[in-house]
PDB file of N, CA and C in Angstrom:
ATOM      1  N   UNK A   1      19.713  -8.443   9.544  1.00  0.00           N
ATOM      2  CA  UNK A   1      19.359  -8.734   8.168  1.00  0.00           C
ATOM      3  C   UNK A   1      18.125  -7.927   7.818  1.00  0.00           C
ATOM      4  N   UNK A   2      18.089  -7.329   7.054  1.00  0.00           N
ATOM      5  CA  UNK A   2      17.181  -6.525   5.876  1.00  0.00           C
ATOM      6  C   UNK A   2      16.839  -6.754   4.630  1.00  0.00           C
ATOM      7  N   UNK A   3      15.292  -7.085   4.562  1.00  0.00           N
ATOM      8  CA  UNK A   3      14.926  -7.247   2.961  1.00  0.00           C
ATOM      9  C   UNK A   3      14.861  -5.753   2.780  1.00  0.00           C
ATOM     10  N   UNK A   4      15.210  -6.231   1.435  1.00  0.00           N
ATOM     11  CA  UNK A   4      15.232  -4.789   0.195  1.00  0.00           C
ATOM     12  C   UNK A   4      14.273  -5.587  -0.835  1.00  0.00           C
ATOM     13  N   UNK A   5      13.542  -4.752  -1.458  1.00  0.00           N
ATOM     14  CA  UNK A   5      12.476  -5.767  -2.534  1.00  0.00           C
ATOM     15  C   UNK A   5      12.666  -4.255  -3.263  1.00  0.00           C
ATOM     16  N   UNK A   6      12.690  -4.486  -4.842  1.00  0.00           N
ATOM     17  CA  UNK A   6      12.627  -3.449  -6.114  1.00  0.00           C
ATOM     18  C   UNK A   6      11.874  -4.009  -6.935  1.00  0.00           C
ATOM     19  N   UNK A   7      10.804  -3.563  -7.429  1.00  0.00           N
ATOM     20  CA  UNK A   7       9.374  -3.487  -7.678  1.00  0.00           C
ATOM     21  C   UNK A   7      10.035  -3.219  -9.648  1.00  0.00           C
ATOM     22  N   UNK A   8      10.544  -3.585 -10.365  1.00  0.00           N
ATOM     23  CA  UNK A   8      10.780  -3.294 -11.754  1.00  0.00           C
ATOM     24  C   UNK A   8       9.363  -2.946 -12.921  1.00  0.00           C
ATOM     25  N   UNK A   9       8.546  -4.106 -13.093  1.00  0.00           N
ATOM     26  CA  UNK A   9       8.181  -3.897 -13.877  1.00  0.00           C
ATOM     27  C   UNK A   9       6.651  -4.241 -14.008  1.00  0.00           C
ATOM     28  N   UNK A  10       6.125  -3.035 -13.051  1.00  0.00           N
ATOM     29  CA  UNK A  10       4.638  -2.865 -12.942  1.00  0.00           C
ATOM     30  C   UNK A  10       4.468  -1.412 -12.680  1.00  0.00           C
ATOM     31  N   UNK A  11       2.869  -1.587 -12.865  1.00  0.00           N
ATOM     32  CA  UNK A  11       2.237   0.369 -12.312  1.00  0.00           C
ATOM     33  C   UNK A  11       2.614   0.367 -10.678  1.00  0.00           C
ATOM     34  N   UNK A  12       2.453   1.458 -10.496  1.00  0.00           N
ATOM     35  CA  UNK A  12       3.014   2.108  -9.274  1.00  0.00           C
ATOM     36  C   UNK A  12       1.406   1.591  -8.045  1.00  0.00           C
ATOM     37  N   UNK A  13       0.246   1.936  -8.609  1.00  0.00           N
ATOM     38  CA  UNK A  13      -0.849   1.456  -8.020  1.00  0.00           C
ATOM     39  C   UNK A  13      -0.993  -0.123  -7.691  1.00  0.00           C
ATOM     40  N   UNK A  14      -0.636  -0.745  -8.513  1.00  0.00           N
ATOM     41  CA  UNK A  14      -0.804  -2.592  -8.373  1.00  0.00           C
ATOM     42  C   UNK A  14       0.140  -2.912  -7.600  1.00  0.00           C
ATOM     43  N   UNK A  15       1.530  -2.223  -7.335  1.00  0.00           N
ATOM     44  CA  UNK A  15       2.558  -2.529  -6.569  1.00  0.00           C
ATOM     45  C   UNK A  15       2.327  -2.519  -5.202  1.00  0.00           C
ATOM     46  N   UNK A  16       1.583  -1.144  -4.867  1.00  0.00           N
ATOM     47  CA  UNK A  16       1.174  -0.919  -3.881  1.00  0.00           C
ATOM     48  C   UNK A  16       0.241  -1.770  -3.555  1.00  0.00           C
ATOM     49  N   UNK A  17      -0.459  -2.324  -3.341  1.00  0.00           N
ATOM     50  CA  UNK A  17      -1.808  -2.856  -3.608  1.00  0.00           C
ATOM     51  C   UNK A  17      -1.253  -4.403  -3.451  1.00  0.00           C
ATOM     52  N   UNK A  18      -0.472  -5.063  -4.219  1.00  0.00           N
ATOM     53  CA  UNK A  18       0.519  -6.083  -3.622  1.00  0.00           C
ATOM     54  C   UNK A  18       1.043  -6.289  -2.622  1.00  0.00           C
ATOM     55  N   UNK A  19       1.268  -5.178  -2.589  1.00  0.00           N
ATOM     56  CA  UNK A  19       2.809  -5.509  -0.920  1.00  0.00           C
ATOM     57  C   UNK A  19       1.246  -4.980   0.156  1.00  0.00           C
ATOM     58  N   UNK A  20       0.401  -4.453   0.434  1.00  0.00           N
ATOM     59  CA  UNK A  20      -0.545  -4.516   1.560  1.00  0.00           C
ATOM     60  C   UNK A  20      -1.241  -5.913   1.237  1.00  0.00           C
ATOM     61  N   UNK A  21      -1.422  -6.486   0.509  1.00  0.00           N
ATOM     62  CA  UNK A  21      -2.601  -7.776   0.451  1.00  0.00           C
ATOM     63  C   UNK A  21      -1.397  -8.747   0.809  1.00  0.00           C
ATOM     64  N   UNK A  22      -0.057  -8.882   0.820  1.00  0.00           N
ATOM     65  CA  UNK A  22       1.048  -9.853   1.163  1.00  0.00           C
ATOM     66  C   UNK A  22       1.377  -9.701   2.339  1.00  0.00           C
ATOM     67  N   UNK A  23       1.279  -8.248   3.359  1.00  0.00           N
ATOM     68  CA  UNK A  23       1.734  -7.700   4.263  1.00  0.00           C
ATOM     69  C   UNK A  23       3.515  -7.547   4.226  1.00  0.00           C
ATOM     70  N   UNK A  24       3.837  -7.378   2.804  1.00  0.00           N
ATOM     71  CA  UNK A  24       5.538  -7.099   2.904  1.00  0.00           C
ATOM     72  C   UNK A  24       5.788  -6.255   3.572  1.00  0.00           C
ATOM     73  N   UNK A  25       6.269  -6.230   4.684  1.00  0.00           N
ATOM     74  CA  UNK A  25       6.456  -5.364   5.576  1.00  0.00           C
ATOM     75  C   UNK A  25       8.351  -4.652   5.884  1.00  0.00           C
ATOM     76  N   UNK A  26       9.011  -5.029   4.713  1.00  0.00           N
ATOM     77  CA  UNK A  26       9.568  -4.646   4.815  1.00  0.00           C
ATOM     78  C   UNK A  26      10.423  -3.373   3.812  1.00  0.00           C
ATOM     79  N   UNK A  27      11.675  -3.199   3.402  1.00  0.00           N
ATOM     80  CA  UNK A  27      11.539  -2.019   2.219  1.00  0.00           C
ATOM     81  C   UNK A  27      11.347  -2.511   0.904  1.00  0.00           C
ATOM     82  N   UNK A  28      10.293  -1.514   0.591  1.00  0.00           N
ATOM     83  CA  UNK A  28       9.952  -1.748  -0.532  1.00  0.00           C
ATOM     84  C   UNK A  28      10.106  -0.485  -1.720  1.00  0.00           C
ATOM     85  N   UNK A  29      10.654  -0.481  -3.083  1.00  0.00           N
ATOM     86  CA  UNK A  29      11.422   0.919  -3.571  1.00  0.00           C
ATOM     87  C   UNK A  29      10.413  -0.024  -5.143  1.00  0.00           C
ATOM     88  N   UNK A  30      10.170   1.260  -5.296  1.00  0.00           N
ATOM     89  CA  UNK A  30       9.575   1.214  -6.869  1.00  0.00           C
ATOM     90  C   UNK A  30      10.617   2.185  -7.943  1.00  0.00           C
ATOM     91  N   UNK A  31      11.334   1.171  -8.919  1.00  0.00           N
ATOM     92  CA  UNK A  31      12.016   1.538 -10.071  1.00  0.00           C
ATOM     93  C   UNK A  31      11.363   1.291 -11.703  1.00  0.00           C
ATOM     94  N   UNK A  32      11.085   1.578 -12.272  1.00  0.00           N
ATOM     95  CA  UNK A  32       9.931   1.158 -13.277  1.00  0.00           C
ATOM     96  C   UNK A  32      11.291   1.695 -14.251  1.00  0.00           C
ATOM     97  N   UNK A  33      11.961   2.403 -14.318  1.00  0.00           N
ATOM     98  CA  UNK A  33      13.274   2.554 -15.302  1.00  0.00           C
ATOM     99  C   UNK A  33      14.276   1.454 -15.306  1.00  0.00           C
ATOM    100  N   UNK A  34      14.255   0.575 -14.044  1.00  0.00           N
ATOM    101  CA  UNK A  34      15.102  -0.434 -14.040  1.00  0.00           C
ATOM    102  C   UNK A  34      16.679   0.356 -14.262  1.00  0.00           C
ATOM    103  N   UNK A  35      16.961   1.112 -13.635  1.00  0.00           N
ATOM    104  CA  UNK A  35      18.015   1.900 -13.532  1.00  0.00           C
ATOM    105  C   UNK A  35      19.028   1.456 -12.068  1.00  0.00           C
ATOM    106  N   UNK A  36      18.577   1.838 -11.408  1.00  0.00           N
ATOM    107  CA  UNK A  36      18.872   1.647  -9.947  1.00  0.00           C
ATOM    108  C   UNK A  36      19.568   0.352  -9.737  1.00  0.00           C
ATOM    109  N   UNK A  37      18.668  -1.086 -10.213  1.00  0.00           N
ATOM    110  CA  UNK A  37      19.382  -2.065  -9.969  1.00  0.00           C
ATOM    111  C   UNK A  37      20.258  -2.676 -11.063  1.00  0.00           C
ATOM    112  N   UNK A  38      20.161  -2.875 -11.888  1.00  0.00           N
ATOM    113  CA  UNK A  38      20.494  -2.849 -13.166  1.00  0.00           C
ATOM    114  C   UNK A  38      22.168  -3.022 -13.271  1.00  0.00           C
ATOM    115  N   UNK A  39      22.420  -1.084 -13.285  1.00  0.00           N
ATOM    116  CA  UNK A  39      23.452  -0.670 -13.442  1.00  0.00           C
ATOM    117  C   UNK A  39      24.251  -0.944 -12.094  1.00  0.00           C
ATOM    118  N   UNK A  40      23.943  -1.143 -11.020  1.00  0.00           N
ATOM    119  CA  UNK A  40      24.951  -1.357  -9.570  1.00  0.00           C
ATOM    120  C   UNK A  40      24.961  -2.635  -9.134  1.00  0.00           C
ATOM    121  N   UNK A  41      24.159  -3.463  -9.436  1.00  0.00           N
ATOM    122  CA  UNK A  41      23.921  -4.851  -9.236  1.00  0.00           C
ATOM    123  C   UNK A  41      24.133  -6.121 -10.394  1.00  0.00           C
ATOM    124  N   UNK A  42      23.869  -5.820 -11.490  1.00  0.00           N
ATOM    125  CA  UNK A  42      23.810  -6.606 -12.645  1.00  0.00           C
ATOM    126  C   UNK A  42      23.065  -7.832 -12.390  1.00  0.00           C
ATOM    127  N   UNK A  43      21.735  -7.233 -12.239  1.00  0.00           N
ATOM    128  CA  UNK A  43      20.494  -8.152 -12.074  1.00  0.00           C
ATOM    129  C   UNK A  43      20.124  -8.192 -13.058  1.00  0.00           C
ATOM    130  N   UNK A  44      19.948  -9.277 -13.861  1.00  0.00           N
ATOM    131  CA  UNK A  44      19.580 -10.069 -15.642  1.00  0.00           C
ATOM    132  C   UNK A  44      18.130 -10.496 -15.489  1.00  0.00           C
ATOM    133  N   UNK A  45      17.633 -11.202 -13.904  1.00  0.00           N
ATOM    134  CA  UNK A  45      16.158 -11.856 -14.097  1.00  0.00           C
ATOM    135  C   UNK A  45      15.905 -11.364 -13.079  1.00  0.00           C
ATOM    136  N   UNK A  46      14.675 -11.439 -12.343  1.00  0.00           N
ATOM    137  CA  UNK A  46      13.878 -11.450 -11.337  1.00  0.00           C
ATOM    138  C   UNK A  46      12.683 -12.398 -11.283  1.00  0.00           C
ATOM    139  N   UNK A  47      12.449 -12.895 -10.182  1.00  0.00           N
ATOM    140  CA  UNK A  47      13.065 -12.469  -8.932  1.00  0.00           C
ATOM    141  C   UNK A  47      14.561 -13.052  -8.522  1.00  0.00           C
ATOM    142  N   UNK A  48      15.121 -12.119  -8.057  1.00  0.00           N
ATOM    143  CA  UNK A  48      16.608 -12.589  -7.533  1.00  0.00           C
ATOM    144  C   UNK A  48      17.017 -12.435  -6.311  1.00  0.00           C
ATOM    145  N   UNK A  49      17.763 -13.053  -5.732  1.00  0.00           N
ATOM    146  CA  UNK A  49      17.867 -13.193  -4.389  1.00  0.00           C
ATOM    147  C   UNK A  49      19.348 -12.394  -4.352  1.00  0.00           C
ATOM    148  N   UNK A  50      20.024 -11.532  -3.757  1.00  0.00           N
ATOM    149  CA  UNK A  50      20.899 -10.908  -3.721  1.00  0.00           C
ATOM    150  C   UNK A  50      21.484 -10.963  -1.992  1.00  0.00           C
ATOM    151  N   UNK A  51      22.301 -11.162  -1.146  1.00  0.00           N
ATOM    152  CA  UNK A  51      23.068 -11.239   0.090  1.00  0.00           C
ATOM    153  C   UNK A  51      23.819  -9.973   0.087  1.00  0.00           C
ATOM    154  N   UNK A  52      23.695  -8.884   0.697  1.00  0.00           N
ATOM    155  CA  UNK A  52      24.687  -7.806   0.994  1.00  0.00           C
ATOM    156  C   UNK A  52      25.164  -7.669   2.523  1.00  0.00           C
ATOM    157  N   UNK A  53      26.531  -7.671   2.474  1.00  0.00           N
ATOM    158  CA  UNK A  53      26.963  -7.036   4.476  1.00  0.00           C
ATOM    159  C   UNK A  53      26.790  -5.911   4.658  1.00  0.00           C
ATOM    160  N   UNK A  54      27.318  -5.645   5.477  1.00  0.00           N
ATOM    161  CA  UNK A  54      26.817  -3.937   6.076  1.00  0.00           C
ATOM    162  C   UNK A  54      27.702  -2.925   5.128  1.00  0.00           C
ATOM    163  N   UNK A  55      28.668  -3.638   4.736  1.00  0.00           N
ATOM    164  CA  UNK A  55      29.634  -2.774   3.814  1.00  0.00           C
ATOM    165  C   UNK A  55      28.228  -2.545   2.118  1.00  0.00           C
ATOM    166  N   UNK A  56      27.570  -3.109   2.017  1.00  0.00           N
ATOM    167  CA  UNK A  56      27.051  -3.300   0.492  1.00  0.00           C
ATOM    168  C   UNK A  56      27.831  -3.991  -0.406  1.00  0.00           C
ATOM    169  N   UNK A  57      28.667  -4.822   0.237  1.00  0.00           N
ATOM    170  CA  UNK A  57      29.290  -5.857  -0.720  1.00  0.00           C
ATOM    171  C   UNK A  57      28.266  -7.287  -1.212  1.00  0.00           C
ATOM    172  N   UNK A  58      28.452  -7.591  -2.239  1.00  0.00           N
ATOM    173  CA  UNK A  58      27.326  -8.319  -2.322  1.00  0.00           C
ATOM    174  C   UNK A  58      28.286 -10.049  -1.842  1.00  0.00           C
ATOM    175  N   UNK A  59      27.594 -10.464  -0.852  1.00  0.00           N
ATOM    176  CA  UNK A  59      28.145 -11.805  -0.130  1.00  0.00           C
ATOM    177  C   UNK A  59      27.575 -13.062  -0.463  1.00  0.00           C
ATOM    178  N   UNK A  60      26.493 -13.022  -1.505  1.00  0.00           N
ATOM    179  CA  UNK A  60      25.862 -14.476  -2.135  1.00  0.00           C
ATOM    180  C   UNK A  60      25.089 -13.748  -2.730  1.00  0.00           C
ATOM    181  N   UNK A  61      24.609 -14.453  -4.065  1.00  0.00           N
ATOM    182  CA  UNK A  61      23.405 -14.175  -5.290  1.00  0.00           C
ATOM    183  C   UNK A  61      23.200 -15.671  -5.888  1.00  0.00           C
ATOM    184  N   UNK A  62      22.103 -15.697  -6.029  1.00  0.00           N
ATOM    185  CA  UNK A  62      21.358 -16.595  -6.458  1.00  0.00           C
ATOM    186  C   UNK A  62      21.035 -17.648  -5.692  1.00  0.00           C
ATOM    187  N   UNK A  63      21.102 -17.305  -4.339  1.00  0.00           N
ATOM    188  CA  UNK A  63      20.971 -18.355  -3.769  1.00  0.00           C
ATOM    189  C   UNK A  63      19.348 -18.965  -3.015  1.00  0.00           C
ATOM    190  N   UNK A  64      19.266 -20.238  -2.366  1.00  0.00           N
ATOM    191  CA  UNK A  64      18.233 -20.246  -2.290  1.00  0.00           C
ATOM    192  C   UNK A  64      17.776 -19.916  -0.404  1.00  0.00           C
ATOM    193  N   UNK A  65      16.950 -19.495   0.028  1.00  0.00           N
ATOM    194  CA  UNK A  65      16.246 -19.383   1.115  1.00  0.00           C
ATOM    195  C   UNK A  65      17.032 -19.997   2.005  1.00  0.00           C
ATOM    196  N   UNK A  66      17.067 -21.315   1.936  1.00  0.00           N
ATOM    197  CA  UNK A  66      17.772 -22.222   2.994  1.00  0.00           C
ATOM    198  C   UNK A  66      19.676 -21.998   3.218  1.00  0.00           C
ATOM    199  N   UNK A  67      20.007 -20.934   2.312  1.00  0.00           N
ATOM    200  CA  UNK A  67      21.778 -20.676   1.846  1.00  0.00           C
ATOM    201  C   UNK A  67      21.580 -19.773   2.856  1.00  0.00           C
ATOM    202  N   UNK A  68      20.856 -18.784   3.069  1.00  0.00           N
ATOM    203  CA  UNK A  68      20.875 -17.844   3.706  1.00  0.00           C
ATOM    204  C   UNK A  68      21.572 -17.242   4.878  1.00  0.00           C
ATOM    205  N   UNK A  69      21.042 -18.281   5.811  1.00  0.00           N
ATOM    206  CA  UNK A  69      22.022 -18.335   7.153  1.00  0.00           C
ATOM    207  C   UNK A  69      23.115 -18.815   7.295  1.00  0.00           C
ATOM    208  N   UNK A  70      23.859 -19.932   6.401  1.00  0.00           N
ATOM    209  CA  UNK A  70      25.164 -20.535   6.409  1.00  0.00           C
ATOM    210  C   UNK A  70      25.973 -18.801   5.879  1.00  0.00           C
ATOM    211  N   UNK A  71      25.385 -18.513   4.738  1.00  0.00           N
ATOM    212  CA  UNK A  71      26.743 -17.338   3.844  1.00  0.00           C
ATOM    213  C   UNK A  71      26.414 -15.758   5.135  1.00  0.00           C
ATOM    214  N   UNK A  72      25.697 -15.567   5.816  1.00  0.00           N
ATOM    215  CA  UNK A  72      25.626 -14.424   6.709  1.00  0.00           C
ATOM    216  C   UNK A  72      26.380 -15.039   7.680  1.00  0.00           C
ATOM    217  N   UNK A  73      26.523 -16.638   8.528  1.00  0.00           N
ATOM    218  CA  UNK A  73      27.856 -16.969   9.517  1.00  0.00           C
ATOM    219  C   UNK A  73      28.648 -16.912   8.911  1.00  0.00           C
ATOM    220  N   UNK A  74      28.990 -16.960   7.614  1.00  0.00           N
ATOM    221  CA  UNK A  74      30.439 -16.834   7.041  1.00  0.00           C
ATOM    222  C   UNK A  74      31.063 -15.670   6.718  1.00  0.00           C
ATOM    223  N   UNK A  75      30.262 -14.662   6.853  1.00  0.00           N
ATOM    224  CA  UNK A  75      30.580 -13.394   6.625  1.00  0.00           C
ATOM    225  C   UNK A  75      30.614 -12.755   7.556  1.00  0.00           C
ATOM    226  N   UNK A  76      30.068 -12.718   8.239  1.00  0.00           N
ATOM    227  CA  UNK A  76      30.472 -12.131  10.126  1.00  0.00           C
ATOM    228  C   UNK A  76      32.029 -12.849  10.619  1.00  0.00           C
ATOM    229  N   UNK A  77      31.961 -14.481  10.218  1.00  0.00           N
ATOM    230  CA  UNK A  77      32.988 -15.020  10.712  1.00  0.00           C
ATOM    231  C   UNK A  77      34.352 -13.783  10.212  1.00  0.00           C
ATOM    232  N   UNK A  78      34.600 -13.837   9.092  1.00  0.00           N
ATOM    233  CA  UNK A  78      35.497 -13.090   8.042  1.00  0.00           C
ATOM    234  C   UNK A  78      35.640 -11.337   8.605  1.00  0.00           C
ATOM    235  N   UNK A  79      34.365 -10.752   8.605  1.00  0.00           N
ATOM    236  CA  UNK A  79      34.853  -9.523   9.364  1.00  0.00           C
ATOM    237  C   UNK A  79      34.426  -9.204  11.152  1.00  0.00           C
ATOM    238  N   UNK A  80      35.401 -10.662  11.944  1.00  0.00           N
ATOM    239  CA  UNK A  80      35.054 -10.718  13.209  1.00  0.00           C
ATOM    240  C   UNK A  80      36.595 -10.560  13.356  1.00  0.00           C
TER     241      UNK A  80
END
């Protein structure tokens, strides 16, 4: 499992500057056109929680923290 985090709608300096004072240590992509997710995802709010498999199929959205691990066993189950 891999976080992906997209940074929409701030300066490029405060973003940065965020993710070191949080220690997000994982990927982090700055879109300020809101292009990227938008158009391939049909993300309406943020923050949003999005589930993708290794294919980039999206396998749960909107879900909460604790959904997490049930819909990733169910999706391994399916392409096992």
């Amino acid at each position: 499992v891999e976080v992906f985090a997209i940074a929409l709608d701030t300066e490029d300096a405060e973003w940065k500057d965020f993710i070191a004072r949080n220690d997000m240590d994982w990927i982090n992509v700055f879109d300020p056109t809101n292009r990227s997710i938008y158009g391939k995802y049909w993300v309406d709010i943020t923050p949003e929680l999005y589930l993708l498999n290794p294919g980039r199929k999206i396998i749960g959205k909107n879900l909460k923290v604790y959904q997490v691990p049930e819909v990733i066993r169910r999706d391994k189950i399916k392409r096992d």
